[in-house]
N, C-alpha and C. Protein backbone atom coordinates (compact mmCIF):
# COMPACT_ATOMS: atom_id res chain seq x y z
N UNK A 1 25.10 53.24 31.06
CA UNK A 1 24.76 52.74 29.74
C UNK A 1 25.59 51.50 29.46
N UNK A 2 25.14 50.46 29.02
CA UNK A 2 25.43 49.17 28.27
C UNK A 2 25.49 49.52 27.13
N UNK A 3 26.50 49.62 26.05
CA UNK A 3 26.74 49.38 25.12
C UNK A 3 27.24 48.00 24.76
N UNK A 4 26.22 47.10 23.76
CA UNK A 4 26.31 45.56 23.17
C UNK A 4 27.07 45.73 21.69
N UNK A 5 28.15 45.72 21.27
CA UNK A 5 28.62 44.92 20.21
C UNK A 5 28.67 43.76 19.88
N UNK A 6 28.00 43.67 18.53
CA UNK A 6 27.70 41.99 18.87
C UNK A 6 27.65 41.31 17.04
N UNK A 7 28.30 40.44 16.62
CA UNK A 7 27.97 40.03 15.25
C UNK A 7 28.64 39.02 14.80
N UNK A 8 28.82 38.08 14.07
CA UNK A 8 29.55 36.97 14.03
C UNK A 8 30.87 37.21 13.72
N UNK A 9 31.52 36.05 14.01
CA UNK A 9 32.89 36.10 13.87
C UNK A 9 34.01 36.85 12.76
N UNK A 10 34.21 38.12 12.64
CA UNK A 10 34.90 38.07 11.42
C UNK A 10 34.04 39.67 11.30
N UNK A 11 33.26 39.94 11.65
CA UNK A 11 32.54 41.08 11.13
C UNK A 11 32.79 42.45 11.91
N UNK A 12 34.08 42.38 12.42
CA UNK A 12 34.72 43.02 12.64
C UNK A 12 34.30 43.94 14.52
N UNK A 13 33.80 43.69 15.24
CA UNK A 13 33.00 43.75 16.30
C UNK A 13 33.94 44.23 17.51
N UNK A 14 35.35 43.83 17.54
CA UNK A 14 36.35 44.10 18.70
C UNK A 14 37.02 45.68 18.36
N UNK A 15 37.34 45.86 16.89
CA UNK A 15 38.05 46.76 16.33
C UNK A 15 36.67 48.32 16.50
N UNK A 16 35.43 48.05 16.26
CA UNK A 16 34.68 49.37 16.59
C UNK A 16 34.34 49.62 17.87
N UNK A 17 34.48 48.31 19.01
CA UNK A 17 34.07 48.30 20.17
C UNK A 17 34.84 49.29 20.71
N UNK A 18 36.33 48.98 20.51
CA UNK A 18 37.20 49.91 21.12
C UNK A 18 37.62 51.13 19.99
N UNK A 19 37.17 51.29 19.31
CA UNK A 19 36.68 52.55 19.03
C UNK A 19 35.50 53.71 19.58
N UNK A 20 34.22 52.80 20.19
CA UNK A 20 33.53 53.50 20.09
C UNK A 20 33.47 53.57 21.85
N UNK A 21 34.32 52.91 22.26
CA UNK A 21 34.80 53.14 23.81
C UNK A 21 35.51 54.77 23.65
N UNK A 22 36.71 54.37 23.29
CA UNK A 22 37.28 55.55 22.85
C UNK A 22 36.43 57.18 22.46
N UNK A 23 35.63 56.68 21.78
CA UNK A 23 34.79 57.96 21.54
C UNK A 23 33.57 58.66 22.51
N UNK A 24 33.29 57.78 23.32
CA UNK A 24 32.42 57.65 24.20
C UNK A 24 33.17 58.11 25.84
N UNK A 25 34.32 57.42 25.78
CA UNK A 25 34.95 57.75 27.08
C UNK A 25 34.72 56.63 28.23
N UNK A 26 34.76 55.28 27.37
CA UNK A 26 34.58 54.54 28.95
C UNK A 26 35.39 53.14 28.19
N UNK A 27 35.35 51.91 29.06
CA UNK A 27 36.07 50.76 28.83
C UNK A 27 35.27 50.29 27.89
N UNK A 28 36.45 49.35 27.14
CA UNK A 28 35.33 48.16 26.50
C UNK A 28 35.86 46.87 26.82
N UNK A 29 34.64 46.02 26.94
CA UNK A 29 35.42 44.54 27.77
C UNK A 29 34.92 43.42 26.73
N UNK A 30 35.80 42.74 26.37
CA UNK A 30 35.66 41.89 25.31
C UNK A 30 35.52 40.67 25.54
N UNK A 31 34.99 39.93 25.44
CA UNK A 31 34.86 38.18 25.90
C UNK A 31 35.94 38.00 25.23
N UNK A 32 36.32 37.60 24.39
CA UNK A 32 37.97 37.17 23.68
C UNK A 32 39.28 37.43 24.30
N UNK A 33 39.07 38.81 24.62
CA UNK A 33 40.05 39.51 25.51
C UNK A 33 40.99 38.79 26.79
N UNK A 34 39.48 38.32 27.26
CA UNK A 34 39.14 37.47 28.92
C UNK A 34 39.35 36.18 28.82
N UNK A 35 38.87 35.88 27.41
CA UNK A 35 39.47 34.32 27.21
C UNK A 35 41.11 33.94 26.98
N UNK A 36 41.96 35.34 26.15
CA UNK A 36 43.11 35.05 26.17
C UNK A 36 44.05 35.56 27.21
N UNK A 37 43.62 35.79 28.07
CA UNK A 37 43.75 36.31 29.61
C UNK A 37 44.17 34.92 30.36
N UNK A 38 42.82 34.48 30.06
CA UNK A 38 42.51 32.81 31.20
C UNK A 38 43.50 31.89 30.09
N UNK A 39 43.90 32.32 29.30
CA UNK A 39 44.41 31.12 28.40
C UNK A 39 46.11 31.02 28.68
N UNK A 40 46.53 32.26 29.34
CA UNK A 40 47.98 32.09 30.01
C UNK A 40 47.89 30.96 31.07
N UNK A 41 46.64 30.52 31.99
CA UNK A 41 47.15 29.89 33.61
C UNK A 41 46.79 28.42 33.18
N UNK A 42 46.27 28.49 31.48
CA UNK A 42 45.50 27.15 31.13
C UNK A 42 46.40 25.93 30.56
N UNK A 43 47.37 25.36 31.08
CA UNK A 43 48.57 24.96 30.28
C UNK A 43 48.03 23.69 29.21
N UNK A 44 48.67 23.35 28.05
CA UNK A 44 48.24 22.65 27.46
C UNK A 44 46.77 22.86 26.65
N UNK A 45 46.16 23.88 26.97
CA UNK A 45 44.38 23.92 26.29
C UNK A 45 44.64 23.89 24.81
N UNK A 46 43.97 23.59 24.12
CA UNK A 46 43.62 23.60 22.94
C UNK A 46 41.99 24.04 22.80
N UNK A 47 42.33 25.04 22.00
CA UNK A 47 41.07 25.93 21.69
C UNK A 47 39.89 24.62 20.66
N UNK A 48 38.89 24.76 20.78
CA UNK A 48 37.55 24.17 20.30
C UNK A 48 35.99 24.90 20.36
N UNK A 49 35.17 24.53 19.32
CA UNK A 49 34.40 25.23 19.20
C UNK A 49 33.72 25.06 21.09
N UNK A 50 33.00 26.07 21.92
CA UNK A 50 32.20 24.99 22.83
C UNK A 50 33.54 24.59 24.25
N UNK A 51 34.62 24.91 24.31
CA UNK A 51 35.63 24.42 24.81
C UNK A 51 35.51 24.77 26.46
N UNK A 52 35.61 24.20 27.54
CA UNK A 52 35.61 24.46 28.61
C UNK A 52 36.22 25.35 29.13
N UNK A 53 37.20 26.56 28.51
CA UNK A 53 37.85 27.65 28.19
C UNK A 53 36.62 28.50 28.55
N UNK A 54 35.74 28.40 27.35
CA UNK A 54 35.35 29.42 26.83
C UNK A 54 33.96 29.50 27.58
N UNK A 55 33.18 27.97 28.41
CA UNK A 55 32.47 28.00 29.34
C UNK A 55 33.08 28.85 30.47
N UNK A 56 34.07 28.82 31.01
CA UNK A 56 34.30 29.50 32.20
C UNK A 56 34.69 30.93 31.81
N UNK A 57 35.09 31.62 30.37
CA UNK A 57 35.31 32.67 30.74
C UNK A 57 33.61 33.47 30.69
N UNK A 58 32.98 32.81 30.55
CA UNK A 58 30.99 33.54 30.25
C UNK A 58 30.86 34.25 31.51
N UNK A 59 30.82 33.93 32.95
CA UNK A 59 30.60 34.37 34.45
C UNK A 59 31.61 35.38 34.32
N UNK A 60 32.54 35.37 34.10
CA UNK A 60 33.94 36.20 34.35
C UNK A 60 33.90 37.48 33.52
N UNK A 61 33.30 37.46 32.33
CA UNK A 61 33.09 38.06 31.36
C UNK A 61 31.53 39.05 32.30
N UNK A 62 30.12 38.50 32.25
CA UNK A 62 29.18 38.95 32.84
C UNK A 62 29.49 39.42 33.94
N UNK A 63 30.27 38.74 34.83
CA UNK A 63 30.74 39.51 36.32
C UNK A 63 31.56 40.60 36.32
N UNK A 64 32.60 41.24 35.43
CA UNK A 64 32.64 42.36 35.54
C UNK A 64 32.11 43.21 34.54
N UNK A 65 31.30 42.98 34.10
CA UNK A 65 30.29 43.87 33.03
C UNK A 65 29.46 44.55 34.41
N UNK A 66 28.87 43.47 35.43
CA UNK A 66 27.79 43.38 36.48
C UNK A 66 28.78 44.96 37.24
N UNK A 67 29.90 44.53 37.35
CA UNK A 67 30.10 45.07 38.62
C UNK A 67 30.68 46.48 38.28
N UNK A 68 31.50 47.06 36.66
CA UNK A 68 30.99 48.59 36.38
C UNK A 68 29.85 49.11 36.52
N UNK A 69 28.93 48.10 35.63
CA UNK A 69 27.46 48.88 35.88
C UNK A 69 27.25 49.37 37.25
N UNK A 70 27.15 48.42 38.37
CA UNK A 70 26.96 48.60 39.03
C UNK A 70 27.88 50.06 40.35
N UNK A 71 28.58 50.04 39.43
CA UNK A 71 29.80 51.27 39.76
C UNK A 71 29.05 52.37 39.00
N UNK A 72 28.21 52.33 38.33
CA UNK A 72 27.82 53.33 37.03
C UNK A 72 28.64 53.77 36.46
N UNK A 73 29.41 52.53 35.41
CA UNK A 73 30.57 52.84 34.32
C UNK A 73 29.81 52.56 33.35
N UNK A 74 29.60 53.43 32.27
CA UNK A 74 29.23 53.47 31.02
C UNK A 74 30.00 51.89 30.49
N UNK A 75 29.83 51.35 29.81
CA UNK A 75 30.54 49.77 29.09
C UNK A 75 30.10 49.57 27.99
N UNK A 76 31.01 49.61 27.52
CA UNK A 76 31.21 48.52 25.93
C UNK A 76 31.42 47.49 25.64
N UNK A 77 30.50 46.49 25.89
CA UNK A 77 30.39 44.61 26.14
C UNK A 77 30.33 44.50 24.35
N UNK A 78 31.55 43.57 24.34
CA UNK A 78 31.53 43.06 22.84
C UNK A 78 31.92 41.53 23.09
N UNK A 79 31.40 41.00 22.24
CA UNK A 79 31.32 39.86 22.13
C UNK A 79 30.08 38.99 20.85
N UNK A 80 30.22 38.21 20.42
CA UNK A 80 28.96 37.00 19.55
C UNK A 80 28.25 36.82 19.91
N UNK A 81 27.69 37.79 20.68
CA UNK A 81 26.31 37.67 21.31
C UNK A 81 25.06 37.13 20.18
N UNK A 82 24.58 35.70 20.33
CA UNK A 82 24.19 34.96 19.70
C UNK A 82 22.38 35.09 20.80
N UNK A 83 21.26 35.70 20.26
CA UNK A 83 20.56 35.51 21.31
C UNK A 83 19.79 34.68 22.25
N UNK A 84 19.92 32.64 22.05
CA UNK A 84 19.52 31.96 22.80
C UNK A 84 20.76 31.92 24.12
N UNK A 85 22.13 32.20 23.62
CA UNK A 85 23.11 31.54 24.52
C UNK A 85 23.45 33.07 25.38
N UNK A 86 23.00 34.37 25.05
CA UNK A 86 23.67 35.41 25.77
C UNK A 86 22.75 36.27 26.29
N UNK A 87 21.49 35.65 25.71
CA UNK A 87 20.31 36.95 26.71
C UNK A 87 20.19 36.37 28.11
N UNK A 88 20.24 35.13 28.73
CA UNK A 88 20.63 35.16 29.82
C UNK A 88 21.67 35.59 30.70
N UNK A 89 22.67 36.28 30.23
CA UNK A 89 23.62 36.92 30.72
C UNK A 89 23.32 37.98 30.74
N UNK A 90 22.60 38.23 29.71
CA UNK A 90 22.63 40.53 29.18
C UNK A 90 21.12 40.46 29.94
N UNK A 91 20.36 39.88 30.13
CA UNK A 91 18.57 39.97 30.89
C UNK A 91 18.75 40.76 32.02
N UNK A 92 19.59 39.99 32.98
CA UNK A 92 20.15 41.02 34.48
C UNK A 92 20.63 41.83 34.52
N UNK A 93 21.20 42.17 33.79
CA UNK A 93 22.18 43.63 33.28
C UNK A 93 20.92 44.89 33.09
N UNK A 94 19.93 44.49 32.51
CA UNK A 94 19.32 45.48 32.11
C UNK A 94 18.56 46.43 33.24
N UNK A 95 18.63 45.86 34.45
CA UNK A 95 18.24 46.69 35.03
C UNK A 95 18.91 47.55 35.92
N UNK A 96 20.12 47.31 35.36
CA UNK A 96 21.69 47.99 36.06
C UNK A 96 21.87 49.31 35.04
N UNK A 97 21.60 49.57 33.68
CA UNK A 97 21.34 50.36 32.88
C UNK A 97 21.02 50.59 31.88
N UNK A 98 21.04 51.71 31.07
CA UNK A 98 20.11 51.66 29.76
C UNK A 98 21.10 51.38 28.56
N UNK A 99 20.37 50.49 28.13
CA UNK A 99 20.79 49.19 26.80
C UNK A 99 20.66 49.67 25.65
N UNK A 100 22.04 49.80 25.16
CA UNK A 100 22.44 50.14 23.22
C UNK A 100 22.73 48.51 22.51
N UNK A 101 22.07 48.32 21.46
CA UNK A 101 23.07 47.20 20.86
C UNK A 101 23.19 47.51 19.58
N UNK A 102 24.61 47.29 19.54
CA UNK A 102 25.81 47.57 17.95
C UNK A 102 25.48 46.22 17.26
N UNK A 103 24.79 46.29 16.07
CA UNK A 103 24.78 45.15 15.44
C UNK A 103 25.94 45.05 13.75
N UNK A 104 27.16 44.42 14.13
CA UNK A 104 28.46 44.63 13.05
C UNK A 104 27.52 43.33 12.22
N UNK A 105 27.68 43.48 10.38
CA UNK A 105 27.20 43.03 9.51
C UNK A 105 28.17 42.68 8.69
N UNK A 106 28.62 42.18 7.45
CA UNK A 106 29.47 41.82 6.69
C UNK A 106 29.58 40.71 5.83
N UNK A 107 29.69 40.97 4.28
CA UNK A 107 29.71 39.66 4.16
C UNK A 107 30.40 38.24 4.47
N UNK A 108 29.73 36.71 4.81
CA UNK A 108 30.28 35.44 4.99
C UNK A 108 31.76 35.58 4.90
N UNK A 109 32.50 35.82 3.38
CA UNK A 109 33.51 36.16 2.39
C UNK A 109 34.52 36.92 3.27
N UNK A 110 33.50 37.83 3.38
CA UNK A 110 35.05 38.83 3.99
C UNK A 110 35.24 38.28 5.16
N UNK A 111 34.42 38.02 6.18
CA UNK A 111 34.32 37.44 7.66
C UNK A 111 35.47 36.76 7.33
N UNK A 112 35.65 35.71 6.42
CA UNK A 112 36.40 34.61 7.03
C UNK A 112 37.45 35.10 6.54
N UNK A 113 37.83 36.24 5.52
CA UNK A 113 39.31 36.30 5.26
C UNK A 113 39.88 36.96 6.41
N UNK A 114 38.56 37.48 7.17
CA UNK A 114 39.39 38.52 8.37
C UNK A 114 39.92 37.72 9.00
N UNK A 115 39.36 36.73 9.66
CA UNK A 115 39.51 35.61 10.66
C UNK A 115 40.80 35.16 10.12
N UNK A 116 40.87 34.46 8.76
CA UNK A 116 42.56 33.81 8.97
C UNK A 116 43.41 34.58 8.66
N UNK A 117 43.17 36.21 8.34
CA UNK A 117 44.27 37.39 8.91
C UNK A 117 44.51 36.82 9.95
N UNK A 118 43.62 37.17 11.20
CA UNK A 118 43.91 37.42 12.33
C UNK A 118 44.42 36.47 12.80
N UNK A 119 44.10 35.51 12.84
CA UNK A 119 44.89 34.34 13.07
C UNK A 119 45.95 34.04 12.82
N UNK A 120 46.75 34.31 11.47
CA UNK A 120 47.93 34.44 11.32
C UNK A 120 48.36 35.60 11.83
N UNK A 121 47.82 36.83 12.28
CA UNK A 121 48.87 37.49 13.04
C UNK A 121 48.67 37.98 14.29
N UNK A 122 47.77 37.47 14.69
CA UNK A 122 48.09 37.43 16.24
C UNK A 122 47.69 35.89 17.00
N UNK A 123 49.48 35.69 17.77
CA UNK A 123 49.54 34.59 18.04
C UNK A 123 48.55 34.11 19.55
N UNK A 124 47.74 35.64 19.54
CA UNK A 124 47.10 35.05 21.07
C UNK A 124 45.80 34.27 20.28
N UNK A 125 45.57 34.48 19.33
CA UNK A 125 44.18 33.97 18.85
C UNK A 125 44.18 32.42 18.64
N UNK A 126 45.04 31.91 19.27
CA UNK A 126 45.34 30.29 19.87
C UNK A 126 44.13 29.83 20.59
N UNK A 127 44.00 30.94 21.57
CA UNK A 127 42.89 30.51 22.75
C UNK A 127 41.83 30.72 21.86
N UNK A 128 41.68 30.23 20.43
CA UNK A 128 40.15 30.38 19.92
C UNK A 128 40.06 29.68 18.93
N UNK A 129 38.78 29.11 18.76
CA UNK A 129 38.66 27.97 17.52
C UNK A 129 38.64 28.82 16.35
N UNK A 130 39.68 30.06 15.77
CA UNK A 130 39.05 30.16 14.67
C UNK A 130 39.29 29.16 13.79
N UNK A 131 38.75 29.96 12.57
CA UNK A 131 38.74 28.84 11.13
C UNK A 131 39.82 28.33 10.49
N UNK A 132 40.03 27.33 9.79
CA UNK A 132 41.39 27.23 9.03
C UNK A 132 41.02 27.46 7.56
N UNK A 133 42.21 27.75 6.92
CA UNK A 133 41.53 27.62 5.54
C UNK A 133 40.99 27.11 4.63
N UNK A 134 40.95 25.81 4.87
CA UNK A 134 40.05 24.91 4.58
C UNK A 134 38.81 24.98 5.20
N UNK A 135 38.25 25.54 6.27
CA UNK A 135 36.76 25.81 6.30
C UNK A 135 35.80 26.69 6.03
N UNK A 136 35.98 27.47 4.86
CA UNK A 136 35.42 28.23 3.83
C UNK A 136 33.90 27.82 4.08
N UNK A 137 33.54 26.37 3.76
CA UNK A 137 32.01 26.63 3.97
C UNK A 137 31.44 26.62 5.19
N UNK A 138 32.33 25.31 6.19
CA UNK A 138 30.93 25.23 7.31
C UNK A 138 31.75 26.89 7.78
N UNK A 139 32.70 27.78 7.94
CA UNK A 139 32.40 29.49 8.39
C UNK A 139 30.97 29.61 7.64
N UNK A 140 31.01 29.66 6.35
CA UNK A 140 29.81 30.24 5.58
C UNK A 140 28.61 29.97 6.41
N UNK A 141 28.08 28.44 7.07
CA UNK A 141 26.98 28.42 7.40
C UNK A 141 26.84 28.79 8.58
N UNK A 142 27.99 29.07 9.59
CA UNK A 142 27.76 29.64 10.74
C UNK A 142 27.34 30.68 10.59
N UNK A 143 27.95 31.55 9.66
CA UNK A 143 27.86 32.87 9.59
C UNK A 143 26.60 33.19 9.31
N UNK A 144 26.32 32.07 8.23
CA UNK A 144 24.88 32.68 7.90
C UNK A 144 23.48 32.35 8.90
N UNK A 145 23.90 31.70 9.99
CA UNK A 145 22.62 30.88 10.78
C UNK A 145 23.22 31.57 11.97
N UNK A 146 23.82 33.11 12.38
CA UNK A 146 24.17 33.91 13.28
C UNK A 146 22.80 34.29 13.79
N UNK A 147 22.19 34.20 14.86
CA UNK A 147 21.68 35.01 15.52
C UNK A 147 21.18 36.04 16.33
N UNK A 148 21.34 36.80 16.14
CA UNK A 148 21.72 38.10 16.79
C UNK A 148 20.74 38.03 17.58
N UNK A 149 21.38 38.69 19.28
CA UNK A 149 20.23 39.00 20.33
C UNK A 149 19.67 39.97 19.99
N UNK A 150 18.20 39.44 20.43
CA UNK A 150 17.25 40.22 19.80
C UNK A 150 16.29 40.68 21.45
N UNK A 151 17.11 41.56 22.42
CA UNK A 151 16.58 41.94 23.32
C UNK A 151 15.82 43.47 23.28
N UNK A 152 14.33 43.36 23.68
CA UNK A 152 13.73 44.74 23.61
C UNK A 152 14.53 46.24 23.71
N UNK A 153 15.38 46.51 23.08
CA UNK A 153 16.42 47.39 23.45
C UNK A 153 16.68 48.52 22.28
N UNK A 154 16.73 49.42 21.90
CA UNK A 154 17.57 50.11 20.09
C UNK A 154 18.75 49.57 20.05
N UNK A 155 18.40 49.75 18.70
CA UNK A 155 19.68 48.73 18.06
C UNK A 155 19.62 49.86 16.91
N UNK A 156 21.38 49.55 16.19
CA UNK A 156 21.52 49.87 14.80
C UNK A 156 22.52 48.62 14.22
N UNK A 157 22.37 48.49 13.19
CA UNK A 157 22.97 47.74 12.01
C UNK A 157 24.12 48.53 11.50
N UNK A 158 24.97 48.04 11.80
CA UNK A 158 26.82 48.84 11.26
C UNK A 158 27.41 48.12 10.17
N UNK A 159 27.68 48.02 8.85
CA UNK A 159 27.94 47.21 7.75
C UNK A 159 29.41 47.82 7.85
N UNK A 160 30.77 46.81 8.29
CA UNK A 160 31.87 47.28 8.30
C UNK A 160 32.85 46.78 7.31
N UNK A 161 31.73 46.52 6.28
CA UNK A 161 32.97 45.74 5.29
C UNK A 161 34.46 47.02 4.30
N UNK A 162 33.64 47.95 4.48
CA UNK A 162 34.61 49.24 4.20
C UNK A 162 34.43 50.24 5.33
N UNK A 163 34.88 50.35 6.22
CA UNK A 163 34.91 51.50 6.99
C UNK A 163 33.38 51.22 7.67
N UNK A 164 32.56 51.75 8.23
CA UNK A 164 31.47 51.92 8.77
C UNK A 164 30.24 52.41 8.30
N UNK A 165 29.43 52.18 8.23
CA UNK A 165 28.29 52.57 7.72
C UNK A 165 27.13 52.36 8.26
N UNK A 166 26.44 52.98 9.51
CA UNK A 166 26.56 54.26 9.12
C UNK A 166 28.24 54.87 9.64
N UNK A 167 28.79 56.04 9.47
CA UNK A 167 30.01 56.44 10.02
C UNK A 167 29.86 56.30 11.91
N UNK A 168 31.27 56.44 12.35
CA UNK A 168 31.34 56.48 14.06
C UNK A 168 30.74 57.22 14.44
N UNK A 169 30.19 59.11 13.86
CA UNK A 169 29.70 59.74 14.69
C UNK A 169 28.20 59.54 15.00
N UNK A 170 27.74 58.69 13.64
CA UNK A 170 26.29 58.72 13.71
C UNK A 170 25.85 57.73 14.61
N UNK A 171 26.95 56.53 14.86
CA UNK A 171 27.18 55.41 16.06
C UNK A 171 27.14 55.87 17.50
N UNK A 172 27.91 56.63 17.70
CA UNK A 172 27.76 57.47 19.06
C UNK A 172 26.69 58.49 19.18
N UNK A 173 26.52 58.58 17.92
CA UNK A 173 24.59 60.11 18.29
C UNK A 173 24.07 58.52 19.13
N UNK A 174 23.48 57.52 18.28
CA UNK A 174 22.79 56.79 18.63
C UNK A 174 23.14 56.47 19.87
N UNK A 175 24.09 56.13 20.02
CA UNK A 175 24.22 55.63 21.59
C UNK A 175 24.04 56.92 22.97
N UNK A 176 24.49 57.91 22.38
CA UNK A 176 24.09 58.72 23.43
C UNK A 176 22.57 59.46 23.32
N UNK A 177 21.94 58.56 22.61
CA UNK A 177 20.35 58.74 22.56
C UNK A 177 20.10 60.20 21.55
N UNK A 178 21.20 60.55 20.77
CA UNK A 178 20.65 61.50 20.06
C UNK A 178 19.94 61.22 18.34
N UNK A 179 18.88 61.64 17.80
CA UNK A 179 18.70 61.50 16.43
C UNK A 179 19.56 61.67 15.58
């Protein structure tokens, strides 16, 4: 099983991933994760939207997603899966196993206060263009012109602006195919 977490920046997507790894019993592999990984051997980088960083960690990221599946490890792929730029990555996957996608929701507002939390407190979030506080709106219009992959697959909608909704267990019925 492929499990997809996926939602714009800020909507909280890393924090249920590895939760719902946890609950599930298998890894979760984070594109961010992998980017601040590659961002130790990268001397000098400066994070940017689009950044040649973040081109090379995409293969690295898909290649070991490819190669649990292909181990038949259950996975929890999280990442902004945006669907013109990531269904070519997740398309081949699908026939390695059967496809859940976590769709995290939230409002613009909160997104971005999460983001310059996080940013102020964790110093790995260097290796990433987030927002500064001065970009209140263009976050707003990213957020709002998010596209979510929209691959033939079940999906649920998770609104995490307080806790979860629906709750984790009803997250994992779904993923382990129960009503």
């Amino acid at each position: 099983m492929l499990v997809v977490v996926s939602g714009p920046m800020g909507s909280g997507k890393t924090t249920l991933a590895h939760r719902l790894a946890g609950s599930v019993g298998c890894p979760a592999i984070c594109r961010d994760e992998i980017k601040e990984g590659m961002a130790h051997t990268a001397s000098g980088f400066v994070a940017r939207p689009g950044d040649e960083l973040t081109m090379r960690t995409l293969p690295v990221f898909f290649g070991v997603l490819e190669l649990l599946l292909r181990a038949g490890v259950t996975t929890v792929a999280e990442a902004a899966f945006q669907d013109p730029v990531w269904r070519r990555g997740l398309a081949p996957l699908r026939g390695l196993a059967r496809l859940r996608i976590v769709h995290c929701v939230v409002a613009a507002d909160v997104a971005f206060q999460r983001s310059l939390a996080r940013r102020e407190e964790n110093p790995l979030r260097l290796a990433h263009a987030d927002p500064r506080p001065h970009d209140a709106a263009d976050h707003a219009r990213f957020h709002d012109a998010f596209d979510r992959v929209s691959l033939d697959a079940p999906w649920i909608e998770v609104d995490t602006t307080d806790g979860y909704r629906p709750g984790l267990a009803e997250i994992v019925a779904f993923i382990n195919g129960q009503p």
